[in-house]
C-alpha atoms as a PDB file:
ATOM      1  CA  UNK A   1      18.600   7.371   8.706  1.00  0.00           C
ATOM      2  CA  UNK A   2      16.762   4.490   8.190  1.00  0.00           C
ATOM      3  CA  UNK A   3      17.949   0.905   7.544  1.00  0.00           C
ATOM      4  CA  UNK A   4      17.192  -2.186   6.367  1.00  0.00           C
ATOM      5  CA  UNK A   5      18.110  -5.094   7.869  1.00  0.00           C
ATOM      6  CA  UNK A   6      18.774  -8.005   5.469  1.00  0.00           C
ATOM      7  CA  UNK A   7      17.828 -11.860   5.717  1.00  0.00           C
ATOM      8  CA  UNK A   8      19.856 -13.899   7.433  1.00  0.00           C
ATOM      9  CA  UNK A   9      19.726 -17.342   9.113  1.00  0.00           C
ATOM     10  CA  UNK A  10      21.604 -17.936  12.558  1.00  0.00           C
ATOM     11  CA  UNK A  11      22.707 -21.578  12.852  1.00  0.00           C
ATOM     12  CA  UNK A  12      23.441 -22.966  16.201  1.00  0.00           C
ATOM     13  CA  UNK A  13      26.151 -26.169  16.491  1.00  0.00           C
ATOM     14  CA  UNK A  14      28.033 -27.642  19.537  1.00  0.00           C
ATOM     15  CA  UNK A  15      30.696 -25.540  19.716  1.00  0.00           C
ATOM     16  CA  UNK A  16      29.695 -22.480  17.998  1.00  0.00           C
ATOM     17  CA  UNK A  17      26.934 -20.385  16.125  1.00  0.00           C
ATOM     18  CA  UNK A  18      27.348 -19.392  12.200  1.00  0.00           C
ATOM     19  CA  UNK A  19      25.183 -16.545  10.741  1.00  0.00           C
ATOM     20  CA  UNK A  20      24.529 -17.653   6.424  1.00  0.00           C
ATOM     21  CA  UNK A  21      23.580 -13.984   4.828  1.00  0.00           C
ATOM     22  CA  UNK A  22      24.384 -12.965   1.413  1.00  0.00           C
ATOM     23  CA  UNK A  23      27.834 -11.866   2.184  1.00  0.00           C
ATOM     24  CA  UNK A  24      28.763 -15.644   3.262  1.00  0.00           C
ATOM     25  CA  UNK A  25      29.171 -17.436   6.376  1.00  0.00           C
ATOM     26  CA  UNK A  26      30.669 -15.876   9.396  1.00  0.00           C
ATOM     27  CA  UNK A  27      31.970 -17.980  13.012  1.00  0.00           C
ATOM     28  CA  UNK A  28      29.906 -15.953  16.007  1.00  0.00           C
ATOM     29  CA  UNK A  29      31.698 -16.824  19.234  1.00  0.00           C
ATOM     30  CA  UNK A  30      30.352 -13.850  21.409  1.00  0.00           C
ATOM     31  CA  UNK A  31      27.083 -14.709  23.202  1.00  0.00           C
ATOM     32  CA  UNK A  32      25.780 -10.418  23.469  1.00  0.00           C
ATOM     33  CA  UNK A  33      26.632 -10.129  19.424  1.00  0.00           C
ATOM     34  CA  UNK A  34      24.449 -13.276  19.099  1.00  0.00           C
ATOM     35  CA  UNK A  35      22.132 -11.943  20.790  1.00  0.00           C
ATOM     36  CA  UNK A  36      21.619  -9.211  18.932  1.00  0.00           C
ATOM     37  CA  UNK A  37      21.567 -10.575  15.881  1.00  0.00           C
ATOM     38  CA  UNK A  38      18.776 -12.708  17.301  1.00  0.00           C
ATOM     39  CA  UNK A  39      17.040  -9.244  18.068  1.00  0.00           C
ATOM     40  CA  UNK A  40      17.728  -7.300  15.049  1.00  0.00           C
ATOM     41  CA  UNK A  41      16.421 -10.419  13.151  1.00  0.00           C
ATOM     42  CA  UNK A  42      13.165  -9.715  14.256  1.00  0.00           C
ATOM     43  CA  UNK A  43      12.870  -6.080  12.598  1.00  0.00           C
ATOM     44  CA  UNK A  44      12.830  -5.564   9.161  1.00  0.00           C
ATOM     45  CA  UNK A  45      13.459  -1.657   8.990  1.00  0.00           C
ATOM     46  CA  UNK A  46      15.319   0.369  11.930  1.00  0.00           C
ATOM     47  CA  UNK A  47      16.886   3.537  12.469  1.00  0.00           C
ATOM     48  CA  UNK A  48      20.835   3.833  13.404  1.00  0.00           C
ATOM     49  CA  UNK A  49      19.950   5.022  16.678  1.00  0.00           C
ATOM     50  CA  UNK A  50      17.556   2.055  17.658  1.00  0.00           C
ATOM     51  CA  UNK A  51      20.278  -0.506  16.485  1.00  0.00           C
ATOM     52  CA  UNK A  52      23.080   1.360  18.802  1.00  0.00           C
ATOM     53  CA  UNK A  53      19.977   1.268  21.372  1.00  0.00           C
ATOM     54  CA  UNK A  54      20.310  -2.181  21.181  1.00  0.00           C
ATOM     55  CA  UNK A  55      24.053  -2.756  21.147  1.00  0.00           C
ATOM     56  CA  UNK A  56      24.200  -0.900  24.162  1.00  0.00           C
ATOM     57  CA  UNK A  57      21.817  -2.950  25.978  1.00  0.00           C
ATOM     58  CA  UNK A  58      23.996  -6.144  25.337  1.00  0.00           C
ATOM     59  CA  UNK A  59      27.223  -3.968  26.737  1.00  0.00           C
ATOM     60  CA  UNK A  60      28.507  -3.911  23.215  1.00  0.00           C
ATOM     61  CA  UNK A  61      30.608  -1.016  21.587  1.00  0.00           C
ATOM     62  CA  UNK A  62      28.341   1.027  19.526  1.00  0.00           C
ATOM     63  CA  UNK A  63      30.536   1.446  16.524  1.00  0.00           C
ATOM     64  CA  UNK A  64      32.966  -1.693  16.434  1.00  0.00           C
ATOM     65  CA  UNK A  65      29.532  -3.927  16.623  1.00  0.00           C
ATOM     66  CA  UNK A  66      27.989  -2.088  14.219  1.00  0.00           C
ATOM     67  CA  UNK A  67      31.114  -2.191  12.137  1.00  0.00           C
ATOM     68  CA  UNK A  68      31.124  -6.100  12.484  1.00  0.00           C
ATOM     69  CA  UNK A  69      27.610  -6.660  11.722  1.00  0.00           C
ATOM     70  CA  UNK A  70      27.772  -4.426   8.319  1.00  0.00           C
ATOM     71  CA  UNK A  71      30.752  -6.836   7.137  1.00  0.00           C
ATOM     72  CA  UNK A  72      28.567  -9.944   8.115  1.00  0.00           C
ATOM     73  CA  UNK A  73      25.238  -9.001   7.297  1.00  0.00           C
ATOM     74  CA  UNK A  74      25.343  -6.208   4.905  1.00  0.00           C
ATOM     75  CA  UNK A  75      22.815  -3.116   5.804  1.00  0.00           C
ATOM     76  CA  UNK A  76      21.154  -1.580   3.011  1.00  0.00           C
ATOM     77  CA  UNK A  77      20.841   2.613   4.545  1.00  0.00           C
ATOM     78  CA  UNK A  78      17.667   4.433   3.126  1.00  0.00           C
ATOM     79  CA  UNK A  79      16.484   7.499   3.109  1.00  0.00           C
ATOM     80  CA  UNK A  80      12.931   8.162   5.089  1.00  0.00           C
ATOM     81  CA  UNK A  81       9.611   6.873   3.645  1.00  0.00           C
ATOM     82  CA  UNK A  82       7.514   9.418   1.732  1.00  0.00           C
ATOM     83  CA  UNK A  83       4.281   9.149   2.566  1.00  0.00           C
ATOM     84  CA  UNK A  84       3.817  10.223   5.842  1.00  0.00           C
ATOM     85  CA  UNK A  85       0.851   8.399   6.952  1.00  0.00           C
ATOM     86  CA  UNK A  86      -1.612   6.222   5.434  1.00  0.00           C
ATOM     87  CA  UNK A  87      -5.477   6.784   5.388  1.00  0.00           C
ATOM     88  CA  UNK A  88      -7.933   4.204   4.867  1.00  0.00           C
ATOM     89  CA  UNK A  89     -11.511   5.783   3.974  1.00  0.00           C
ATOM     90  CA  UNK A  90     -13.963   2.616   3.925  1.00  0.00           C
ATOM     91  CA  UNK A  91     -18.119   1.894   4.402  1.00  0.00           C
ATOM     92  CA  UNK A  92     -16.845  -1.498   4.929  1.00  0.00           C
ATOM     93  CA  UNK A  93     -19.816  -3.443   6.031  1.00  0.00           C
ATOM     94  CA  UNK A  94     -18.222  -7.207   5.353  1.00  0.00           C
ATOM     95  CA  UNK A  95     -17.152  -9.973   7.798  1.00  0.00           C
ATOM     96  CA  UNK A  96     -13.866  -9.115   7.952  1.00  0.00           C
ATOM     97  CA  UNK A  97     -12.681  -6.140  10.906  1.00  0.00           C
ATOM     98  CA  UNK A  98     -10.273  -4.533   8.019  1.00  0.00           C
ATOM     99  CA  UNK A  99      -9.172  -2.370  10.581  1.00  0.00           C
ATOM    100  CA  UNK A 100      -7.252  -4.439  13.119  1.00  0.00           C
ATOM    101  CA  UNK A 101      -6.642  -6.542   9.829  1.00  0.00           C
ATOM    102  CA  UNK A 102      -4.454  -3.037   8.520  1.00  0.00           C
ATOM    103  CA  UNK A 103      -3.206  -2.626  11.803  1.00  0.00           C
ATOM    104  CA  UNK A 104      -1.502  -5.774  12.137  1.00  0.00           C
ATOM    105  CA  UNK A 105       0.158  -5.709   9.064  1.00  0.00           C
ATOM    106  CA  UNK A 106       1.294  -1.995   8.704  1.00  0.00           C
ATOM    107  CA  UNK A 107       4.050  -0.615  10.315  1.00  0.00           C
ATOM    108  CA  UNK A 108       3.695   2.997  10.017  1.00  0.00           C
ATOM    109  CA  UNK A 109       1.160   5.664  10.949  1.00  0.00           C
ATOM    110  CA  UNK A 110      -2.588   4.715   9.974  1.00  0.00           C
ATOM    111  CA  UNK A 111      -5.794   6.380  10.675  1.00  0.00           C
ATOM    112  CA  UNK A 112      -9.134   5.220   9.382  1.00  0.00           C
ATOM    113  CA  UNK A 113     -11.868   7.239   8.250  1.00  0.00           C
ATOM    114  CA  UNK A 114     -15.681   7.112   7.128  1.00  0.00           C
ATOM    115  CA  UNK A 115     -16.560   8.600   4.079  1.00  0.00           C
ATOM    116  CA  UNK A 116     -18.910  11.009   6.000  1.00  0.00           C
ATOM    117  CA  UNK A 117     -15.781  11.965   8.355  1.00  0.00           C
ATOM    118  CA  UNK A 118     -13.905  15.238   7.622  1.00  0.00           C
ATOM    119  CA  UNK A 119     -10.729  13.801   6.232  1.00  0.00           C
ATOM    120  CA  UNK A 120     -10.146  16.428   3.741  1.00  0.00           C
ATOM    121  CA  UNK A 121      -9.344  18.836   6.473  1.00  0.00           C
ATOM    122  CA  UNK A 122      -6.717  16.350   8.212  1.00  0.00           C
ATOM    123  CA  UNK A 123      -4.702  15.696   4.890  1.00  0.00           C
ATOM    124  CA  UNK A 124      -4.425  19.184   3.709  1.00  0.00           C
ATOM    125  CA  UNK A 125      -0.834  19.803   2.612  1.00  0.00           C
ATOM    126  CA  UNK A 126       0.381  16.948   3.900  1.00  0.00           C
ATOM    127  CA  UNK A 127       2.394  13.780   2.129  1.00  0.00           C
ATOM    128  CA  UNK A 128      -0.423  10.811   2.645  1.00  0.00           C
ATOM    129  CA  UNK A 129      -1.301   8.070   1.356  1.00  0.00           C
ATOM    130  CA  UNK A 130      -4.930   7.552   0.976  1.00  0.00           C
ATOM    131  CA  UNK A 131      -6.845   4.423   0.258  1.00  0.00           C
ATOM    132  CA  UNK A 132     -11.007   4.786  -0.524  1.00  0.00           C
ATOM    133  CA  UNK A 133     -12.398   1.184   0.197  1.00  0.00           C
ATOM    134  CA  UNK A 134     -15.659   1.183  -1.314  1.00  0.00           C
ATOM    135  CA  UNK A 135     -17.961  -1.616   0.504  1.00  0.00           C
ATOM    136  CA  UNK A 136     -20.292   0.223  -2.262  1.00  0.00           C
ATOM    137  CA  UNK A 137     -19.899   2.259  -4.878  1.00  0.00           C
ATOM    138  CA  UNK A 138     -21.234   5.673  -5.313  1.00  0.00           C
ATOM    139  CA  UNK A 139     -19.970   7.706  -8.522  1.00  0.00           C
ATOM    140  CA  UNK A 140     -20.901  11.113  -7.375  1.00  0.00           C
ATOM    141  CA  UNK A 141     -19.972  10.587  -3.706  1.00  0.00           C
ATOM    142  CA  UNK A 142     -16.517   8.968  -4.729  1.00  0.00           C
ATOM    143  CA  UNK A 143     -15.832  11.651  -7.121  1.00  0.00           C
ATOM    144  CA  UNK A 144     -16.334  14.941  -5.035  1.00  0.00           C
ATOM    145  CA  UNK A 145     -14.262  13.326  -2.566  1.00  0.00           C
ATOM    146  CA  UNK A 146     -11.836  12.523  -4.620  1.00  0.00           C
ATOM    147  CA  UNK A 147     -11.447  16.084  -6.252  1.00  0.00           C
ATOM    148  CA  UNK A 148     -11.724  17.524  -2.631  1.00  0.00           C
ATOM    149  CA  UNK A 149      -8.663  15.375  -1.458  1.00  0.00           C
ATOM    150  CA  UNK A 150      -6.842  16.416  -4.985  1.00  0.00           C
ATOM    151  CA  UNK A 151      -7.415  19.932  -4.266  1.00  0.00           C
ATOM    152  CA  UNK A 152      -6.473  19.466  -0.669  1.00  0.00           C
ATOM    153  CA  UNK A 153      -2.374  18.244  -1.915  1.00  0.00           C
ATOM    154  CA  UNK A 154      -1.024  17.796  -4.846  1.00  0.00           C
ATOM    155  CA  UNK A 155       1.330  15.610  -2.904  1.00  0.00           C
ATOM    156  CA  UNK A 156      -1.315  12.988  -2.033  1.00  0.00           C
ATOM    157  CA  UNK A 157      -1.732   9.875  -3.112  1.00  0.00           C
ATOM    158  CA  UNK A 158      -5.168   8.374  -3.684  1.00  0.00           C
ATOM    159  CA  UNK A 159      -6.146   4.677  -4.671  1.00  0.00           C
ATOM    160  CA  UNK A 160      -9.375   3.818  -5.015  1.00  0.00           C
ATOM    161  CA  UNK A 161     -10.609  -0.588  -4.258  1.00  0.00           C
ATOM    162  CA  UNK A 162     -14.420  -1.171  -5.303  1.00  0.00           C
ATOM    163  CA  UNK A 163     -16.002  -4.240  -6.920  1.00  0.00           C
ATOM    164  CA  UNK A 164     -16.845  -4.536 -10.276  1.00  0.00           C
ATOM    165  CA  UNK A 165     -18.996  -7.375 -10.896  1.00  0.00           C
ATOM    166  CA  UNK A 166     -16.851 -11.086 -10.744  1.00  0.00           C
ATOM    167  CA  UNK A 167     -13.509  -8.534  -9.849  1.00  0.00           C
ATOM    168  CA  UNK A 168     -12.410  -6.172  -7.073  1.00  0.00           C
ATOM    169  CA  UNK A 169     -10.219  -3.292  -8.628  1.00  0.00           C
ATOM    170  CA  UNK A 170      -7.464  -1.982  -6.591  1.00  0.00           C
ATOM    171  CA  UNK A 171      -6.703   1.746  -8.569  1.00  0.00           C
ATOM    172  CA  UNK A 172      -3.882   3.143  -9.430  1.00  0.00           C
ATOM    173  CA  UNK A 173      -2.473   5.602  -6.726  1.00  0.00           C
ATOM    174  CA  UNK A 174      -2.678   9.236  -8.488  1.00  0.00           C
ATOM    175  CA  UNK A 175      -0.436  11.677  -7.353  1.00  0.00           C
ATOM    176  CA  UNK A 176      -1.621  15.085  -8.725  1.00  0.00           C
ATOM    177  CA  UNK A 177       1.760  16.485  -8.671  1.00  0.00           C
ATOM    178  CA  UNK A 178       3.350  13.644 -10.800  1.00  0.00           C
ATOM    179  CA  UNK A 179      -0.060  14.014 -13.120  1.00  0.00           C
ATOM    180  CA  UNK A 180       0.332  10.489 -14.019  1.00  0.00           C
ATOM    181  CA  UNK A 181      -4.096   9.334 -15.178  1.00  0.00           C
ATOM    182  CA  UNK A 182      -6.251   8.962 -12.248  1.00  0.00           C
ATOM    183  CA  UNK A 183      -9.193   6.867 -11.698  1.00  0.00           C
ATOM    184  CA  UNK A 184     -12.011   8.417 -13.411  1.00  0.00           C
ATOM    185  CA  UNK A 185      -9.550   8.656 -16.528  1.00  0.00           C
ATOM    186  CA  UNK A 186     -10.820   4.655 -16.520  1.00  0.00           C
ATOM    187  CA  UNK A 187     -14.266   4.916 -15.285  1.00  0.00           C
ATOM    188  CA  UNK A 188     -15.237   8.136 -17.317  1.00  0.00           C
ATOM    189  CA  UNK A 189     -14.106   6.194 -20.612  1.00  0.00           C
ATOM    190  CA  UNK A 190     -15.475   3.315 -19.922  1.00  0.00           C
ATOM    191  CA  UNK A 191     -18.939   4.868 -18.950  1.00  0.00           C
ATOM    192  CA  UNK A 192     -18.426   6.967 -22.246  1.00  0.00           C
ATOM    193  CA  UNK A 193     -17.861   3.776 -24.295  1.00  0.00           C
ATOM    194  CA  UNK A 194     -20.788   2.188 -23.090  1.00  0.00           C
ATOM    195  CA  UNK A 195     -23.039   5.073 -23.905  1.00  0.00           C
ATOM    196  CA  UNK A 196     -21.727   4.870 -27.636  1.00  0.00           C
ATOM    197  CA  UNK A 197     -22.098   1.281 -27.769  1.00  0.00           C
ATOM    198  CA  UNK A 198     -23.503  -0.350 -25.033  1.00  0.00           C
ATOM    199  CA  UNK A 199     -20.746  -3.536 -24.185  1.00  0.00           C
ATOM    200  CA  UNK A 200     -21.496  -6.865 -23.409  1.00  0.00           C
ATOM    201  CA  UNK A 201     -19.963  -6.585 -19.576  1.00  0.00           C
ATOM    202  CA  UNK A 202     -23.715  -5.904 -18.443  1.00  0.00           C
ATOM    203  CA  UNK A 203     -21.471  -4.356 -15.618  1.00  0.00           C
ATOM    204  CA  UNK A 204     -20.307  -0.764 -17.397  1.00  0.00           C
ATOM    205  CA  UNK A 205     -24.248  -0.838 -18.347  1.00  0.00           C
ATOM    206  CA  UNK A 206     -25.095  -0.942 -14.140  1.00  0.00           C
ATOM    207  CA  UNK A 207     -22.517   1.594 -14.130  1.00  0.00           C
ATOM    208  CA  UNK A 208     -23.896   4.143 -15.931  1.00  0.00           C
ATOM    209  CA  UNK A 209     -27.583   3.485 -15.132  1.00  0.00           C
ATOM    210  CA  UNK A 210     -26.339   3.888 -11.564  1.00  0.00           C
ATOM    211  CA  UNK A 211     -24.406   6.948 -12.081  1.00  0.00           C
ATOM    212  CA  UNK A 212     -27.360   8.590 -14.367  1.00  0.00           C
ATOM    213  CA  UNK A 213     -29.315   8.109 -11.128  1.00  0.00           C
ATOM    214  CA  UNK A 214     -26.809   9.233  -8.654  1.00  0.00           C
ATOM    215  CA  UNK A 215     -27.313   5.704  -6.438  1.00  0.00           C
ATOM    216  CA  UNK A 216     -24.745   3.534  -5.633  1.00  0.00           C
ATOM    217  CA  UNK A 217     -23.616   0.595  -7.765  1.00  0.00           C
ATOM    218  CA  UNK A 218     -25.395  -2.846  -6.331  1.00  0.00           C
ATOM    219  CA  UNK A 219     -22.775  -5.400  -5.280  1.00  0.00           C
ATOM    220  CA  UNK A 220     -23.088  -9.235  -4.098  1.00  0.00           C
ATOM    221  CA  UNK A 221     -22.007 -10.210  -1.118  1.00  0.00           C
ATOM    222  CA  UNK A 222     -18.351 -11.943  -0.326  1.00  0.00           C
ATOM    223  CA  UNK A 223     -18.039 -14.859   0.955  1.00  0.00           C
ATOM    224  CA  UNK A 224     -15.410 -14.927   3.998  1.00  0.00           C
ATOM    225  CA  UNK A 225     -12.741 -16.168   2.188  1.00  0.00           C
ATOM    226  CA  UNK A 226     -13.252 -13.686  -0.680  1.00  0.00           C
ATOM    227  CA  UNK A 227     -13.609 -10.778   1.740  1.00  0.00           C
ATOM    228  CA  UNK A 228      -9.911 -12.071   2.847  1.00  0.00           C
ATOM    229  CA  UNK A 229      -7.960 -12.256  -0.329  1.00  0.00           C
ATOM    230  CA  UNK A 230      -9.573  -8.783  -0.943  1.00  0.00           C
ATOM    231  CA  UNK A 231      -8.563  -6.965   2.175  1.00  0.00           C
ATOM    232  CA  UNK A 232      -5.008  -8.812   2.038  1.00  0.00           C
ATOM    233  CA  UNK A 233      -4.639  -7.575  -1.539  1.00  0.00           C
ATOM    234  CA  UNK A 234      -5.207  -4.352  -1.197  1.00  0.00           C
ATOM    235  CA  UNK A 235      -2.977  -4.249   2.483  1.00  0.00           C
ATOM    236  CA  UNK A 236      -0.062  -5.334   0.004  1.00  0.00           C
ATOM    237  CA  UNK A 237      -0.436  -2.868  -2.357  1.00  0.00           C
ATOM    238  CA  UNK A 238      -0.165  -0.335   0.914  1.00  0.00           C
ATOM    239  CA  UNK A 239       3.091  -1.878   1.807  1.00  0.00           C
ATOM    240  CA  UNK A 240       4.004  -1.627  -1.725  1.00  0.00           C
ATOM    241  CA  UNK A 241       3.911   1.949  -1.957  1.00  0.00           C
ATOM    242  CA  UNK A 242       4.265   2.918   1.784  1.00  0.00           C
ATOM    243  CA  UNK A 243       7.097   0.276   3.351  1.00  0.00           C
ATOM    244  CA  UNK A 244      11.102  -0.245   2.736  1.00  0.00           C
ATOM    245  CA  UNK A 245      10.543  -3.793   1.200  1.00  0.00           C
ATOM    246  CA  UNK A 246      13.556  -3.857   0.084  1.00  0.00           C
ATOM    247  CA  UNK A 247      12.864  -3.180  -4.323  1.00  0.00           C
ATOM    248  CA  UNK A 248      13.153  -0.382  -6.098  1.00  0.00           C
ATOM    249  CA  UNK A 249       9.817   0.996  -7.740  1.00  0.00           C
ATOM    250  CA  UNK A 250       9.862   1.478 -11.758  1.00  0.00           C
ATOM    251  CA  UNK A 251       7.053   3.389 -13.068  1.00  0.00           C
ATOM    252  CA  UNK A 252       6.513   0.140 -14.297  1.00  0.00           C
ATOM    253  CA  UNK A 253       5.288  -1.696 -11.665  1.00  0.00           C
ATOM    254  CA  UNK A 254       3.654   1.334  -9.915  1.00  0.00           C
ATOM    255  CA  UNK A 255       1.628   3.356 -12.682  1.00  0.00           C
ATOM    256  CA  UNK A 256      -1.259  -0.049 -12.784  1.00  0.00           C
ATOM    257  CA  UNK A 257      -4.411  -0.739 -11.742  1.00  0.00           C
ATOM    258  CA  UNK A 258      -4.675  -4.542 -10.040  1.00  0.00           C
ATOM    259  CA  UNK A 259      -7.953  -6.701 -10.893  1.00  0.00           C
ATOM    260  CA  UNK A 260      -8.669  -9.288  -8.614  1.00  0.00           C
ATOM    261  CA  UNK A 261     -10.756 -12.193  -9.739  1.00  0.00           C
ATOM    262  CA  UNK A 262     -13.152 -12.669  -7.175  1.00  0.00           C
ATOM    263  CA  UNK A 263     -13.717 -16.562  -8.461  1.00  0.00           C
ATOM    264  CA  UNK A 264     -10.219 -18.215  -8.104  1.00  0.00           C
ATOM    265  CA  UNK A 265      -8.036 -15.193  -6.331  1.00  0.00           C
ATOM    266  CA  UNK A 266      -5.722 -14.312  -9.419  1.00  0.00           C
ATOM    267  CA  UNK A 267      -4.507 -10.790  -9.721  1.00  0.00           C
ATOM    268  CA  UNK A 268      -4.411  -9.444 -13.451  1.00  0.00           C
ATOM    269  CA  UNK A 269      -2.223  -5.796 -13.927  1.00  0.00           C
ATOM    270  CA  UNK A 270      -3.364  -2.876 -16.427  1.00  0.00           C
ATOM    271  CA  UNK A 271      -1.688   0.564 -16.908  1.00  0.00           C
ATOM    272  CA  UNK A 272      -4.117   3.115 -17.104  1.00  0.00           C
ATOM    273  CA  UNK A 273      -4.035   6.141 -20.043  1.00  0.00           C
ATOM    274  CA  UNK A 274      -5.481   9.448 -19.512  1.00  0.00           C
ATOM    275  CA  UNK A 275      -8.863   9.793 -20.822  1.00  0.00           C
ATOM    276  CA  UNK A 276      -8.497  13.012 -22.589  1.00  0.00           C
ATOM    277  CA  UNK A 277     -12.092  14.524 -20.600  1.00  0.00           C
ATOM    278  CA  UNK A 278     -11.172  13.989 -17.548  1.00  0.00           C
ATOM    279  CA  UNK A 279     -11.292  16.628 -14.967  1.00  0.00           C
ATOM    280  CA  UNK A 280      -7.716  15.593 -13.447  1.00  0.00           C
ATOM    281  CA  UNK A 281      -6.225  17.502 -16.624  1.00  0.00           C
ATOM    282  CA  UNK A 282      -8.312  20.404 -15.274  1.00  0.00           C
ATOM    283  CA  UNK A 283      -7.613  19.860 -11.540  1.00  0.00           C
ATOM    284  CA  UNK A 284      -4.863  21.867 -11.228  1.00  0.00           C
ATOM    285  CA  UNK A 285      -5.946  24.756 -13.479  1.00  0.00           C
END
């Protein structure tokens, strides 16, 4: 069992310490249960058995401190995370090493990949959650993978990140076995569109001539600071979906696609449709 461990402020005075949490303000006269709460304030998930790990350290009874601490800072218990390991997939060629970047800010299991690597193989029936980071962006090489990783679980996850002109698109996570629209629902109707009537986004236009050709998409370099607010938007949206943060998650703020705007960092959300085409509504046929 897993639990969260709430915020909570320890004040220290003369005589005594006070911990402020949302269940009020409790006196804290024992210097071990202080401790503790000094050590449990530095973890924001832990299992039952690494919080009696601690208690015990600090000579403490197991249940009659944990007892306490429930009644002055109220655990939330939760049941284990779903996915059971996250996989980045990235030709990442900026300035920015994404992958001490993840590392430091993810808590769980993470393995990175090239697209060239055999990660089909190493997510095959399994729970993951799986993140393609397109430095650039090949339709046809993109799409087979994708299909091949679809194919692979239905219990995946899959989120494509690739820049679209001005904007860097973080996708949707599709989960074959929820069936909710996946990315090419958005690209293949978009690439359709602009073959009916060419838009003014000279973008979708690149797109398609790019696609036609089978090369990747061209893309403009980031500056440092852009290559930053990319990589720590789309290691947010990882902890969104694969960390106890301490929300629920609403089909609402889960089934959208997130647009970054490349020239002043604000994040615009869209809900994606199916496009009715699409080979996901064929995938599992």
């Amino acid at each position: 069992m897993n639990i969260i461990v709430p915020n909570y402020e320890i004040l220290n005075i003369e005589t005594e310490s006070l911990v402020v949490s949302d269940a009020g303000i409790s006196k804290i006269h024992s210097q071990p249960l202080l401790n503790v709460l000094k050590r449990l304030k530095l973890s924001a998930v832990m299992t039952r058995e690494e919080v009696n790990e601690v208690l015990a350290e600090h000579g403490l009874i197991q249940n009659d401190a944990f007892e306490f601490l429930e009644r002055i800072i109220p655990f939330k218990c939760i049941e284990d995370i779903y996915f059971e390991k996250t996989i980045v997939v990235s030709d990442w060629k900026g300035q920015v090493d994404i992958e001490n970047l993840f590392k430091s800010e993810l808590s769980g299991f993470l393995e990175f990949n090239s697209f060239s690597d055999g990660v089909v193989d190493s997510v095959r029936n399994g729970k993951c959650f799986i993140v393609l980071l397109c430095h650039l962006y090949n339709y046809e090489n993109v799409k087979n993978l994708y299909f091949e990783l679809v194919r692979a679980s239905p219990k995946n996850a899959i989120s494509v990140c690739w820049q679209m002109g001005n904007v860097f698109c973080i996708g949707q996570p599709y989960i074959p076995e929820i069936g909710n629209p996946c990315h090419f629902c958005a690209v293949d109707r978009l690439i359709n569109n602009n073959s009916i009537m060419p838009a003014k986004n000279s973008w979708s236009s690149i797109l398609e001539f790019c696609k036609n050709r089978r090369i990747d998409v061209p893309a403009k370099a980031l500056s440092l600071y852009q290559e930053m607010i990319v990589v720590g938007a789309v290691v947010r949206k990882v902890k969104f979906f694969t960390e106890h943060l301490g929300g629920y998650k609403y089909q609402d703020n889960v089934l959208h696609s997130s647009y970054l705007q490349l020239l002043d960092g604000e994040i615009l959300e869209e809900s994606n449709s199916h496009w009715y085409m699409c080979d996901c509504l064929r995938a599992g046929r």
